[in-house]
PDB file of N, CA and C in Angstrom:
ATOM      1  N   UNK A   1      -9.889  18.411 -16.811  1.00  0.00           N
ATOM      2  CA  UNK A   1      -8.978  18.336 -15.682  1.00  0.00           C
ATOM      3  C   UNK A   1      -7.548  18.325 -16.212  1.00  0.00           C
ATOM      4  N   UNK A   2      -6.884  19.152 -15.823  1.00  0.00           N
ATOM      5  CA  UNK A   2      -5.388  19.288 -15.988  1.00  0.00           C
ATOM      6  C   UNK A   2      -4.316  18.286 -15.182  1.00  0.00           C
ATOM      7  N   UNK A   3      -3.403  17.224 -15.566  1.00  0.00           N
ATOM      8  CA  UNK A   3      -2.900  17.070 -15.143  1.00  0.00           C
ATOM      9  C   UNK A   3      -0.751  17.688 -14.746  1.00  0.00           C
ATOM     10  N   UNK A   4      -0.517  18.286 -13.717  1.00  0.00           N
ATOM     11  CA  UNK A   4       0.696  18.758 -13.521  1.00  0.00           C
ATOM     12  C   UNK A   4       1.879  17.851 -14.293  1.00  0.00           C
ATOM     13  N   UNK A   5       2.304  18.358 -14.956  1.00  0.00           N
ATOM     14  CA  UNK A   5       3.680  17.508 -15.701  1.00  0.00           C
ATOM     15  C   UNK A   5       4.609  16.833 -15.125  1.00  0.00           C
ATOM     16  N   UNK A   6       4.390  17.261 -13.626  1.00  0.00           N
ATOM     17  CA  UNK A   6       5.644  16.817 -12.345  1.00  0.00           C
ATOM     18  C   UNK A   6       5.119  15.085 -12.016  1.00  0.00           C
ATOM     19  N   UNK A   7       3.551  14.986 -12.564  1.00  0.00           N
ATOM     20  CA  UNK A   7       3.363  14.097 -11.802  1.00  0.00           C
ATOM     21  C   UNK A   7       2.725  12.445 -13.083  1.00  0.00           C
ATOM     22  N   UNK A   8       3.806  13.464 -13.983  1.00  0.00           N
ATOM     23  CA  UNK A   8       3.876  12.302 -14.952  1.00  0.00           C
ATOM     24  C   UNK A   8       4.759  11.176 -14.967  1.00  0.00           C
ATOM     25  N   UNK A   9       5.841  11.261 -14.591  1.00  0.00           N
ATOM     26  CA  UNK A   9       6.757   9.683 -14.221  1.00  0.00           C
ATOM     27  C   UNK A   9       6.004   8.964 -13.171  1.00  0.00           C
ATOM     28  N   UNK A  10       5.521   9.467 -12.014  1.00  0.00           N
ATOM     29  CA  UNK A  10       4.985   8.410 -10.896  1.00  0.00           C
ATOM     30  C   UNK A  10       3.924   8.443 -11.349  1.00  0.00           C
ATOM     31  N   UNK A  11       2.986   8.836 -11.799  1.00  0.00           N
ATOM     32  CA  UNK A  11       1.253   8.033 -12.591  1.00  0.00           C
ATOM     33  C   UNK A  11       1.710   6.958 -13.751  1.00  0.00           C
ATOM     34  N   UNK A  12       3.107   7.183 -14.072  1.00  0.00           N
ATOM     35  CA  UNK A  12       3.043   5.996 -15.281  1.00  0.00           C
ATOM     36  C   UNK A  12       3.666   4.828 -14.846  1.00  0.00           C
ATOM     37  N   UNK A  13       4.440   5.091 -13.707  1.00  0.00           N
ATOM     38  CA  UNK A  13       5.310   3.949 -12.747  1.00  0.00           C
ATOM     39  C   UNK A  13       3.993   3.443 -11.793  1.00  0.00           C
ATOM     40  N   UNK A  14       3.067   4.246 -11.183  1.00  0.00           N
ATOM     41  CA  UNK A  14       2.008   3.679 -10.485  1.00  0.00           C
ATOM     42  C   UNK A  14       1.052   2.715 -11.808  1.00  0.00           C
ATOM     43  N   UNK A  15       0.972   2.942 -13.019  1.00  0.00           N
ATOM     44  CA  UNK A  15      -0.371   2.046 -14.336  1.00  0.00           C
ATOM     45  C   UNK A  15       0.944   1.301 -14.056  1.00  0.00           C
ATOM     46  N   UNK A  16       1.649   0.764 -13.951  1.00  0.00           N
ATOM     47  CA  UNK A  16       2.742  -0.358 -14.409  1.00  0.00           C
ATOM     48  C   UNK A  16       2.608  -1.221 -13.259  1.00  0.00           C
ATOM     49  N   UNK A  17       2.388  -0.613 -11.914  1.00  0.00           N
ATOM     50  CA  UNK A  17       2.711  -1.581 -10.810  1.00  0.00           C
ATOM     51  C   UNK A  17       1.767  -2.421 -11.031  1.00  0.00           C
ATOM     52  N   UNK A  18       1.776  -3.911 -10.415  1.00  0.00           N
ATOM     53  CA  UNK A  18       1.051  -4.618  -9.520  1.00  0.00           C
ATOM     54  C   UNK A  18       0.768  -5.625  -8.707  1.00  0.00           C
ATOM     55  N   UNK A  19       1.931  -5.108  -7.958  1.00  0.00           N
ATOM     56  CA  UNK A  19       1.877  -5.521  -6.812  1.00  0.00           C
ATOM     57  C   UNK A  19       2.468  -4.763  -5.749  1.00  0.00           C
ATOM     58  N   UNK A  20       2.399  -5.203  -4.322  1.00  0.00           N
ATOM     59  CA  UNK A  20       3.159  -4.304  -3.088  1.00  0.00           C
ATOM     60  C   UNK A  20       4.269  -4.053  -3.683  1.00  0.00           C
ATOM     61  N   UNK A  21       5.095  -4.957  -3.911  1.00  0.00           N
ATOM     62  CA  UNK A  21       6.820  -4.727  -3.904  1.00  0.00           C
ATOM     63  C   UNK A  21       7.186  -3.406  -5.298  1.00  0.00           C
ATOM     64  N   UNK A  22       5.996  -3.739  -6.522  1.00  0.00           N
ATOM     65  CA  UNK A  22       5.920  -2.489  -6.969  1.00  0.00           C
ATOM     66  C   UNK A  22       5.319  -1.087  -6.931  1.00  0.00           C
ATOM     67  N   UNK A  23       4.344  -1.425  -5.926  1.00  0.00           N
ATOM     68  CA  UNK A  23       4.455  -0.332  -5.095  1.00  0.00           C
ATOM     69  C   UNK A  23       5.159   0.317  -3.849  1.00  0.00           C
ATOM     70  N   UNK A  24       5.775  -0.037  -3.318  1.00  0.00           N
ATOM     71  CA  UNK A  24       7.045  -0.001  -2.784  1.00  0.00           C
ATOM     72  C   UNK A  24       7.660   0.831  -3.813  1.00  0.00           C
ATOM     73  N   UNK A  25       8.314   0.357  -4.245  1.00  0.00           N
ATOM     74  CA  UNK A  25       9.590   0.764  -5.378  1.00  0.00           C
ATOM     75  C   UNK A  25       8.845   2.420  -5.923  1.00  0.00           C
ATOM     76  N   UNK A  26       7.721   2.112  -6.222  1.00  0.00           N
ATOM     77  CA  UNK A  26       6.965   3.990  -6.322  1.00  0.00           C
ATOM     78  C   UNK A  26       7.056   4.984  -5.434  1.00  0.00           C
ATOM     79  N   UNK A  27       6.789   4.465  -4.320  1.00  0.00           N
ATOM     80  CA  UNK A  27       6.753   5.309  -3.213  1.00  0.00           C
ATOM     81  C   UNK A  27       8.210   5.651  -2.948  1.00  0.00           C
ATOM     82  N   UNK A  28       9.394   4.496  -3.131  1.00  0.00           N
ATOM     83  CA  UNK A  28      10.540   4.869  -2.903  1.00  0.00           C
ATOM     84  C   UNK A  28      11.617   5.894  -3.588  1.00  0.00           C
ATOM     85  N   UNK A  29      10.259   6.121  -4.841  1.00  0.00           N
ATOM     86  CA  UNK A  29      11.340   7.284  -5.950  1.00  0.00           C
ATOM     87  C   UNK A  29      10.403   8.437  -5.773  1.00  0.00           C
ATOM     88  N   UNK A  30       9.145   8.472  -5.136  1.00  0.00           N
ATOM     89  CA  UNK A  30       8.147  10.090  -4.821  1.00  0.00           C
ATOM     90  C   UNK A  30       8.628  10.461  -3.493  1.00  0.00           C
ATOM     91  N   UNK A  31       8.854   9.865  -2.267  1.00  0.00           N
ATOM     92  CA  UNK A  31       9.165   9.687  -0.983  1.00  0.00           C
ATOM     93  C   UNK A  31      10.023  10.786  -0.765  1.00  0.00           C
ATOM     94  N   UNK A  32      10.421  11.178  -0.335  1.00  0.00           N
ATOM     95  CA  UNK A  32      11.650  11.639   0.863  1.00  0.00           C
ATOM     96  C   UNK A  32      12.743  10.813   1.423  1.00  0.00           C
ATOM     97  N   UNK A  33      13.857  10.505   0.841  1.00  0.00           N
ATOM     98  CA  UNK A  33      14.509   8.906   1.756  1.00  0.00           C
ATOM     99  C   UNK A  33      14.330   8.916   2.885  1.00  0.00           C
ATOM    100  N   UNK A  34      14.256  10.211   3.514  1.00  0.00           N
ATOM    101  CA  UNK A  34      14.286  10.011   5.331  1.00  0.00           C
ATOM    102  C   UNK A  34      12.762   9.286   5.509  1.00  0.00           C
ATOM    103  N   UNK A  35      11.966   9.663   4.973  1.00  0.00           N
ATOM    104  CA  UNK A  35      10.475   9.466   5.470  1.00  0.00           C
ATOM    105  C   UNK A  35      10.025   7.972   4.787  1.00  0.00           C
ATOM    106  N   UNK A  36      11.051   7.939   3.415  1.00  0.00           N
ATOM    107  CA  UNK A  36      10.685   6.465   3.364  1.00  0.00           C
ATOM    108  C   UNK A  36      11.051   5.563   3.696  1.00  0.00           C
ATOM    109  N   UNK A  37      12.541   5.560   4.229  1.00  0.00           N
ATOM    110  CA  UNK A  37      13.554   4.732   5.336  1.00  0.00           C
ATOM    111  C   UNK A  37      12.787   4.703   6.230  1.00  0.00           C
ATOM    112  N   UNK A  38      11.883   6.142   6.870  1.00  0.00           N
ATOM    113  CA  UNK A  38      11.106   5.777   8.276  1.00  0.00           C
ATOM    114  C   UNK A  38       9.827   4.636   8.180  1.00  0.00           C
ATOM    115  N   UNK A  39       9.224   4.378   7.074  1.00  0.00           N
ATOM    116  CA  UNK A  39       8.326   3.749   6.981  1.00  0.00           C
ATOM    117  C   UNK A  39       8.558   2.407   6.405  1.00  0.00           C
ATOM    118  N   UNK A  40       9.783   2.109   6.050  1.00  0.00           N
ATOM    119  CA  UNK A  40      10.173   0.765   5.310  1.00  0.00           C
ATOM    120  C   UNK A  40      11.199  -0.067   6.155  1.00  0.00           C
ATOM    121  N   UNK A  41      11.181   0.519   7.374  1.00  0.00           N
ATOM    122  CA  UNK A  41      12.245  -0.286   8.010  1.00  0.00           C
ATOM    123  C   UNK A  41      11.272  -0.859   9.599  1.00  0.00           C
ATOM    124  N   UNK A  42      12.373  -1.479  10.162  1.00  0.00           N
ATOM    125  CA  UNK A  42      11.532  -2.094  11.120  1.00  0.00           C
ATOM    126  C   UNK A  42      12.186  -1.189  13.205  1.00  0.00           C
ATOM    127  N   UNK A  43      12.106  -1.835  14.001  1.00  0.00           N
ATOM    128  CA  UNK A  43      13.088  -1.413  15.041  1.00  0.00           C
ATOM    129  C   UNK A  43      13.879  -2.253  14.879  1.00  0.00           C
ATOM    130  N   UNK A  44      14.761  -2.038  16.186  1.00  0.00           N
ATOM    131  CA  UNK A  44      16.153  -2.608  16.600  1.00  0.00           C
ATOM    132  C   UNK A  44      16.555  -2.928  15.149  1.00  0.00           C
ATOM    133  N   UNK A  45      16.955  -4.525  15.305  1.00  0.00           N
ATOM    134  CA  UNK A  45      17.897  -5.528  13.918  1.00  0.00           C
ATOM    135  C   UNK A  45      16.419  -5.573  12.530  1.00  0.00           C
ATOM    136  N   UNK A  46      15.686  -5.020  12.803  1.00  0.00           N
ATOM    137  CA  UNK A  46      14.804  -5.765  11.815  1.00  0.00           C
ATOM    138  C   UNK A  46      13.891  -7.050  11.909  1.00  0.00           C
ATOM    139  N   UNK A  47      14.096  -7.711  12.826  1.00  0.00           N
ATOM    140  CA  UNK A  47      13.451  -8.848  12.807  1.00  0.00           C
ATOM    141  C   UNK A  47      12.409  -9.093  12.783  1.00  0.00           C
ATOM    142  N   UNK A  48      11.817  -7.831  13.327  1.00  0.00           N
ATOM    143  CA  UNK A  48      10.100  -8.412  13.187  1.00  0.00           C
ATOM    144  C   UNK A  48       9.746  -7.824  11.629  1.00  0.00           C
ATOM    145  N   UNK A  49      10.308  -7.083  10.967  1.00  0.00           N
ATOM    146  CA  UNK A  49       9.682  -6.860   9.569  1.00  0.00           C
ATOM    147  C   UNK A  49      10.064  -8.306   8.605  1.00  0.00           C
ATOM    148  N   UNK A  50      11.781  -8.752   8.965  1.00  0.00           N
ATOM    149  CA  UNK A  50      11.773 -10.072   8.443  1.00  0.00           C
ATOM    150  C   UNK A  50      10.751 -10.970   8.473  1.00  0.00           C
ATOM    151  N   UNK A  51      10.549 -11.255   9.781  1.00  0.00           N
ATOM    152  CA  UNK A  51       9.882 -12.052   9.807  1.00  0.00           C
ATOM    153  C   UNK A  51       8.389 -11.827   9.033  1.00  0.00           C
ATOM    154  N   UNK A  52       7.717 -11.144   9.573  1.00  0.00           N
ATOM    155  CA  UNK A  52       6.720 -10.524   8.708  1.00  0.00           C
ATOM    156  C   UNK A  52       6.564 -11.211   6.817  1.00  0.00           C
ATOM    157  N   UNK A  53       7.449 -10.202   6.892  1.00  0.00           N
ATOM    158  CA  UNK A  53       7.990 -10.753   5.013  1.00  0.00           C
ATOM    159  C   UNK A  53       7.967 -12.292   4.475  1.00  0.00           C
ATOM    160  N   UNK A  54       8.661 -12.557   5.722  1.00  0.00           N
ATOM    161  CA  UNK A  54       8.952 -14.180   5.387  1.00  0.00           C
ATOM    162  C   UNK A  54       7.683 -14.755   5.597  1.00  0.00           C
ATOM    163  N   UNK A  55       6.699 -14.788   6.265  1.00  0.00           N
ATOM    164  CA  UNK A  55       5.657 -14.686   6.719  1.00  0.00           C
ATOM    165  C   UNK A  55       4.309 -14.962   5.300  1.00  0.00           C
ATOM    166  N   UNK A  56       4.308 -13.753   5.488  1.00  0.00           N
ATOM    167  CA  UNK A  56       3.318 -13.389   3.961  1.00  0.00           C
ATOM    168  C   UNK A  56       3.740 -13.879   2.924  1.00  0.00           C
ATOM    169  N   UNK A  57       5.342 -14.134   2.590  1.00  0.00           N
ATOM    170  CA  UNK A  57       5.525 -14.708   0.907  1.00  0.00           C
ATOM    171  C   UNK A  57       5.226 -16.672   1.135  1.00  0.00           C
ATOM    172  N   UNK A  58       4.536 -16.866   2.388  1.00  0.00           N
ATOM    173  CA  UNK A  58       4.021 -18.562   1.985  1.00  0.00           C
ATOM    174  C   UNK A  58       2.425 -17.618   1.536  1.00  0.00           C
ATOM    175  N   UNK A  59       2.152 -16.879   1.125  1.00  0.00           N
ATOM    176  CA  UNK A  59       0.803 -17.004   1.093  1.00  0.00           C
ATOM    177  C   UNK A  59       0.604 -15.935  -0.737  1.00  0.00           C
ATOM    178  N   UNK A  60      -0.157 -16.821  -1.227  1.00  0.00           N
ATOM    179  CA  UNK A  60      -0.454 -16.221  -2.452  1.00  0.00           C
ATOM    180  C   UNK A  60      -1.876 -15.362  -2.745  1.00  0.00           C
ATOM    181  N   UNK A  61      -1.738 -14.081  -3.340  1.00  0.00           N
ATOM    182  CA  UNK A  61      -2.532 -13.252  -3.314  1.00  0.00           C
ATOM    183  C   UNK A  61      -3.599 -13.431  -5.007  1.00  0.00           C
ATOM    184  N   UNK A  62      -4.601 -13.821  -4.497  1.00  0.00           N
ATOM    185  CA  UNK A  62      -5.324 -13.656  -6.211  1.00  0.00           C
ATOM    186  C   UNK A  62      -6.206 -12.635  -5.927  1.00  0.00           C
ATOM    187  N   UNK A  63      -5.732 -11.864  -7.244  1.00  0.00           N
ATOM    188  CA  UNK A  63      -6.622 -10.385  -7.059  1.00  0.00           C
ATOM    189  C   UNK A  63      -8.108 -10.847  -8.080  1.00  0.00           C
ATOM    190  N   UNK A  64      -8.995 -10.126  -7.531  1.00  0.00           N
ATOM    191  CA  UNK A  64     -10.884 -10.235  -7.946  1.00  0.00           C
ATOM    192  C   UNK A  64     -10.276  -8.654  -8.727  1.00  0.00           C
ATOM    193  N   UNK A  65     -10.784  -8.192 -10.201  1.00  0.00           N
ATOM    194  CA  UNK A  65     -10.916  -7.241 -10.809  1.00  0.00           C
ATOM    195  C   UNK A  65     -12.547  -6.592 -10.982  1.00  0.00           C
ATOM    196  N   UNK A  66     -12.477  -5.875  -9.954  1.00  0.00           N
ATOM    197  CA  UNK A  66     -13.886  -4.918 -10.343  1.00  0.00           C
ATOM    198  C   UNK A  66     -14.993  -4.575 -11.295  1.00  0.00           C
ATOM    199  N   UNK A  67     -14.209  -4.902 -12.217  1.00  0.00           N
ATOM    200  CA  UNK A  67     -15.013  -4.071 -13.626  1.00  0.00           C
ATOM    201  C   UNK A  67     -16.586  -4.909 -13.521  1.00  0.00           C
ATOM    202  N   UNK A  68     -17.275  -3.808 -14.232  1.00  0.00           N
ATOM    203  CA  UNK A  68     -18.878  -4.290 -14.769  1.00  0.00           C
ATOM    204  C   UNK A  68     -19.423  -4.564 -13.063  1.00  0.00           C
ATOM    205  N   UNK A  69     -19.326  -3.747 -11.938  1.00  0.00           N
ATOM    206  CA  UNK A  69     -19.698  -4.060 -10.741  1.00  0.00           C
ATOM    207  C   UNK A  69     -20.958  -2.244 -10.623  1.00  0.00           C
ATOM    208  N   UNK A  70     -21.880  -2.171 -10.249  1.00  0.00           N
ATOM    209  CA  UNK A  70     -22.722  -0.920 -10.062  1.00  0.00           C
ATOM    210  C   UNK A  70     -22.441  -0.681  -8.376  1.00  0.00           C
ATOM    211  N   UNK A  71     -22.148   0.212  -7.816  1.00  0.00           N
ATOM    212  CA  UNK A  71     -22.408   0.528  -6.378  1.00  0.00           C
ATOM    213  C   UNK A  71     -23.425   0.039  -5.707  1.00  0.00           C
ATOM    214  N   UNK A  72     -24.449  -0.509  -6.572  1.00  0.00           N
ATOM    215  CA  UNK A  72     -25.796  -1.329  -6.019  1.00  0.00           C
ATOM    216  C   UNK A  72     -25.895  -2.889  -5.619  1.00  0.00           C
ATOM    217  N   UNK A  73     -24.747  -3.289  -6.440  1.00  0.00           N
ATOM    218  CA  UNK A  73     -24.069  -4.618  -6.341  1.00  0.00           C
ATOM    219  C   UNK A  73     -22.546  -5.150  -5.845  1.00  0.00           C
ATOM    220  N   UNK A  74     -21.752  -4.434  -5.986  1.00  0.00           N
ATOM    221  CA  UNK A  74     -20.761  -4.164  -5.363  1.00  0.00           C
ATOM    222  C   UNK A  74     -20.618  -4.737  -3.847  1.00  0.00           C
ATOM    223  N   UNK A  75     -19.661  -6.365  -3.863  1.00  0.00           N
ATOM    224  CA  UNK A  75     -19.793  -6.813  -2.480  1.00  0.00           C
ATOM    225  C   UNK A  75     -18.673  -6.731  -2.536  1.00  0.00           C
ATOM    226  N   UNK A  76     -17.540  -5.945  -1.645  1.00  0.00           N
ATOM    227  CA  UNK A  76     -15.812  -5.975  -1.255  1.00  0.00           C
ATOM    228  C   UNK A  76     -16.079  -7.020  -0.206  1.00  0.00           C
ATOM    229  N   UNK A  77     -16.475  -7.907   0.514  1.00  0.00           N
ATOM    230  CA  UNK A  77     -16.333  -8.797   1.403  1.00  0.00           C
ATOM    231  C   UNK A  77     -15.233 -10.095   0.718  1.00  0.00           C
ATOM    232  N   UNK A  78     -14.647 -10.438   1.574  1.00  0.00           N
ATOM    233  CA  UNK A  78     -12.949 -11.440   1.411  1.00  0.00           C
ATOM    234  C   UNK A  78     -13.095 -11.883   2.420  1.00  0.00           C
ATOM    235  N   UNK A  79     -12.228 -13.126   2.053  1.00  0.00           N
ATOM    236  CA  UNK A  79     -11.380 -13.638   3.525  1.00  0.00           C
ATOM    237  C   UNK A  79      -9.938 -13.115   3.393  1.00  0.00           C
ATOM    238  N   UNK A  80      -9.487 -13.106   4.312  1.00  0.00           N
ATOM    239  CA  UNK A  80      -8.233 -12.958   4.464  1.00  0.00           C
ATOM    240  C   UNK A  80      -7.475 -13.840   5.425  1.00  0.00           C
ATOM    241  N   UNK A  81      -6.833 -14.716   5.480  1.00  0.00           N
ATOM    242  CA  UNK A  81      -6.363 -15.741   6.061  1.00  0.00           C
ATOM    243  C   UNK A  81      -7.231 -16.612   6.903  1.00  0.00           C
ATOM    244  N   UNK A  82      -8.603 -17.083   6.256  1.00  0.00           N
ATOM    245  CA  UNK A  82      -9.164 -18.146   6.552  1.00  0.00           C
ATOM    246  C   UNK A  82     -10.305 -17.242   7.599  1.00  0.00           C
ATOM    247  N   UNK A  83     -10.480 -15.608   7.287  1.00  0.00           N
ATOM    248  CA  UNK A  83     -11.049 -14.751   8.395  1.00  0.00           C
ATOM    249  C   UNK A  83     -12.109 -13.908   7.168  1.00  0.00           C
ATOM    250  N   UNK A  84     -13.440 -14.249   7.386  1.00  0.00           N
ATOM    251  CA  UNK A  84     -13.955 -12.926   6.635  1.00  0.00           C
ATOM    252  C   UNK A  84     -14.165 -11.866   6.850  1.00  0.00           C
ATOM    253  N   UNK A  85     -13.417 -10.577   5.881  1.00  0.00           N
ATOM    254  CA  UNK A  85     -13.672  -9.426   6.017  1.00  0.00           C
ATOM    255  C   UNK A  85     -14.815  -8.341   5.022  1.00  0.00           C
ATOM    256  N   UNK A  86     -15.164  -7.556   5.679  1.00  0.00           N
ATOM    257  CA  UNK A  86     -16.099  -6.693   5.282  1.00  0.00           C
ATOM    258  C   UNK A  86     -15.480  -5.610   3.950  1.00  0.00           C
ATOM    259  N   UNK A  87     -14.672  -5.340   4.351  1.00  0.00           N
ATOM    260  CA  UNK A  87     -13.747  -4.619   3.555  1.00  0.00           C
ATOM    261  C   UNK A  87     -12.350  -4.880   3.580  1.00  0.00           C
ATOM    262  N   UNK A  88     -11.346  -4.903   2.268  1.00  0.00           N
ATOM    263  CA  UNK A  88     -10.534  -5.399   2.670  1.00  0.00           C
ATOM    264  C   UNK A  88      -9.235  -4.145   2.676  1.00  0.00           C
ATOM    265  N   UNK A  89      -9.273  -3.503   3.649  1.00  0.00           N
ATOM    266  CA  UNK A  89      -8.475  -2.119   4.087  1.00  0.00           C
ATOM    267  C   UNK A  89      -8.345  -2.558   5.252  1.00  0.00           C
ATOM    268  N   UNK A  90      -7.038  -1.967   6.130  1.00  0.00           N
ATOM    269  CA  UNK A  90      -7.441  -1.718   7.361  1.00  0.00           C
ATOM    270  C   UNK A  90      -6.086  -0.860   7.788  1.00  0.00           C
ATOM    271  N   UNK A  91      -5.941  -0.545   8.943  1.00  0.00           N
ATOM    272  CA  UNK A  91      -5.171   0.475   9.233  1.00  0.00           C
ATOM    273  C   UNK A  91      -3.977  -0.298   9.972  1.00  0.00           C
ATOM    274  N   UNK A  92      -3.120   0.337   9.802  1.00  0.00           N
ATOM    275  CA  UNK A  92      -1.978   0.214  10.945  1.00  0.00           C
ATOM    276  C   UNK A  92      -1.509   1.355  11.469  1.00  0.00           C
ATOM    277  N   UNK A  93      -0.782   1.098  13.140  1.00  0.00           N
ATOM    278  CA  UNK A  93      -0.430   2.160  13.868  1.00  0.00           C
ATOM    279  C   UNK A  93       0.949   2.781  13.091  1.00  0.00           C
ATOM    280  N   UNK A  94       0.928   3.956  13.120  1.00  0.00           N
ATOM    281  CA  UNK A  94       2.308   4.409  12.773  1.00  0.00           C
ATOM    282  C   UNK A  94       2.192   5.843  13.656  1.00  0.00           C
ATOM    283  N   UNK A  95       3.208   7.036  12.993  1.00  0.00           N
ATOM    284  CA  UNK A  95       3.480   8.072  13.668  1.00  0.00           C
ATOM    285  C   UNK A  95       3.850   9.087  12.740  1.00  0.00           C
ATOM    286  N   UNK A  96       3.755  10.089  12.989  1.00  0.00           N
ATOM    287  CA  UNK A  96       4.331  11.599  12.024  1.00  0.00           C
ATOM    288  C   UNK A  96       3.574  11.390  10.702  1.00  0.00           C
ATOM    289  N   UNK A  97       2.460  11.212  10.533  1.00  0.00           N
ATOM    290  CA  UNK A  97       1.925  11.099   9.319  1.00  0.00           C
ATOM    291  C   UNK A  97       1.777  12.486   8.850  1.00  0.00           C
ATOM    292  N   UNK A  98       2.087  13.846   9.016  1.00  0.00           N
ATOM    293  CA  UNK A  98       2.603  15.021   8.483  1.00  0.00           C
ATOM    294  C   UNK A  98       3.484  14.448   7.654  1.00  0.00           C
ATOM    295  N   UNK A  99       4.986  13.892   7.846  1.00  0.00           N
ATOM    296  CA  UNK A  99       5.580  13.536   6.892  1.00  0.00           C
ATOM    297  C   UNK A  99       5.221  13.107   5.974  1.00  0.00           C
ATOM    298  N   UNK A 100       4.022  12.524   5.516  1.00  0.00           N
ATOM    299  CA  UNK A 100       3.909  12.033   4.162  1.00  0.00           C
ATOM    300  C   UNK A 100       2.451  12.833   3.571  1.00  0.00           C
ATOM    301  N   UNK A 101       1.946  13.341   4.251  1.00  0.00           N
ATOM    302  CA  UNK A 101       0.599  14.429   4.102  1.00  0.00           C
ATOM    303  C   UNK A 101       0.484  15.270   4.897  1.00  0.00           C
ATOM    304  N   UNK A 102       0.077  16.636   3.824  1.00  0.00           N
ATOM    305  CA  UNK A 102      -0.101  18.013   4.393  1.00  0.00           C
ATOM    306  C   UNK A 102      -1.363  17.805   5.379  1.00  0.00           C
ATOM    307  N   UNK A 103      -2.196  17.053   5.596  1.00  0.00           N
ATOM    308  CA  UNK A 103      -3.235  16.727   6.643  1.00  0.00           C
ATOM    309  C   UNK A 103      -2.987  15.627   8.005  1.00  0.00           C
ATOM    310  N   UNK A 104      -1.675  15.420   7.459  1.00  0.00           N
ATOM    311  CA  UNK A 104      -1.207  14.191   8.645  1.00  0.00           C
ATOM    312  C   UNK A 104      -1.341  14.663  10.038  1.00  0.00           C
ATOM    313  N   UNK A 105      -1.825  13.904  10.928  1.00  0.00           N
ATOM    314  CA  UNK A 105      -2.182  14.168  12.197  1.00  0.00           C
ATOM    315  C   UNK A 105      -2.811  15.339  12.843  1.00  0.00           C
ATOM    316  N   UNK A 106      -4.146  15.359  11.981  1.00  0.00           N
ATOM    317  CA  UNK A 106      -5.085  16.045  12.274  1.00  0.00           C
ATOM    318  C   UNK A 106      -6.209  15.458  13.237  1.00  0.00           C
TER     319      UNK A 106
END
């Protein structure tokens, strides 16, 4: 498998991240500013992303590392704020997802 040379600074800035805020900061140098301003900001003053933020940093994240797991054994089940989940993904509403993928809003 060949990898494109273009996409050697952000695969080596993505092995470095780990965490959101450094992922953030990835997305903010591959991005588009318009499209990543659209996705990093909040409405009106901001307040509900503040808050948000302010929100989540009382709560500390300990990451479980995968390794030595077979697809046969493999349980992704978590809690997540005192809630168990099945998987720990989930979606949020947004809009124009063309902007960030050639399959967006299909």
């Amino acid at each position: 498998l060949v990898n494109p040379i273009v996409n050697a600074a952000p695969n080596a800035r993505l092995a470095k991240a780990v965490n959101v805020w450094d992922l953030r900061e990835c997305a903010s140098k591959r991005t588009h500013q318009m499209c990543f301003g659209y996705l990093d900001s909040g409405a009106d003053d901001e307040i509900a992303i503040r808050r948000s933020r302010s929100a989540y940093s009382d709560y500390e994240m300990h990451y479980n590392v995968l390794a030595g797991n077979s697809p046969e054994t493999l349980d992704l089940r978590t809690q997540i704020f005192g809630r168990e989940v099945n998987l720990p993904f989930f979606m949020c509403p947004t809009a124009g997802h063309r902007m960030f993928h050639t399959l967006g809003d299909h």
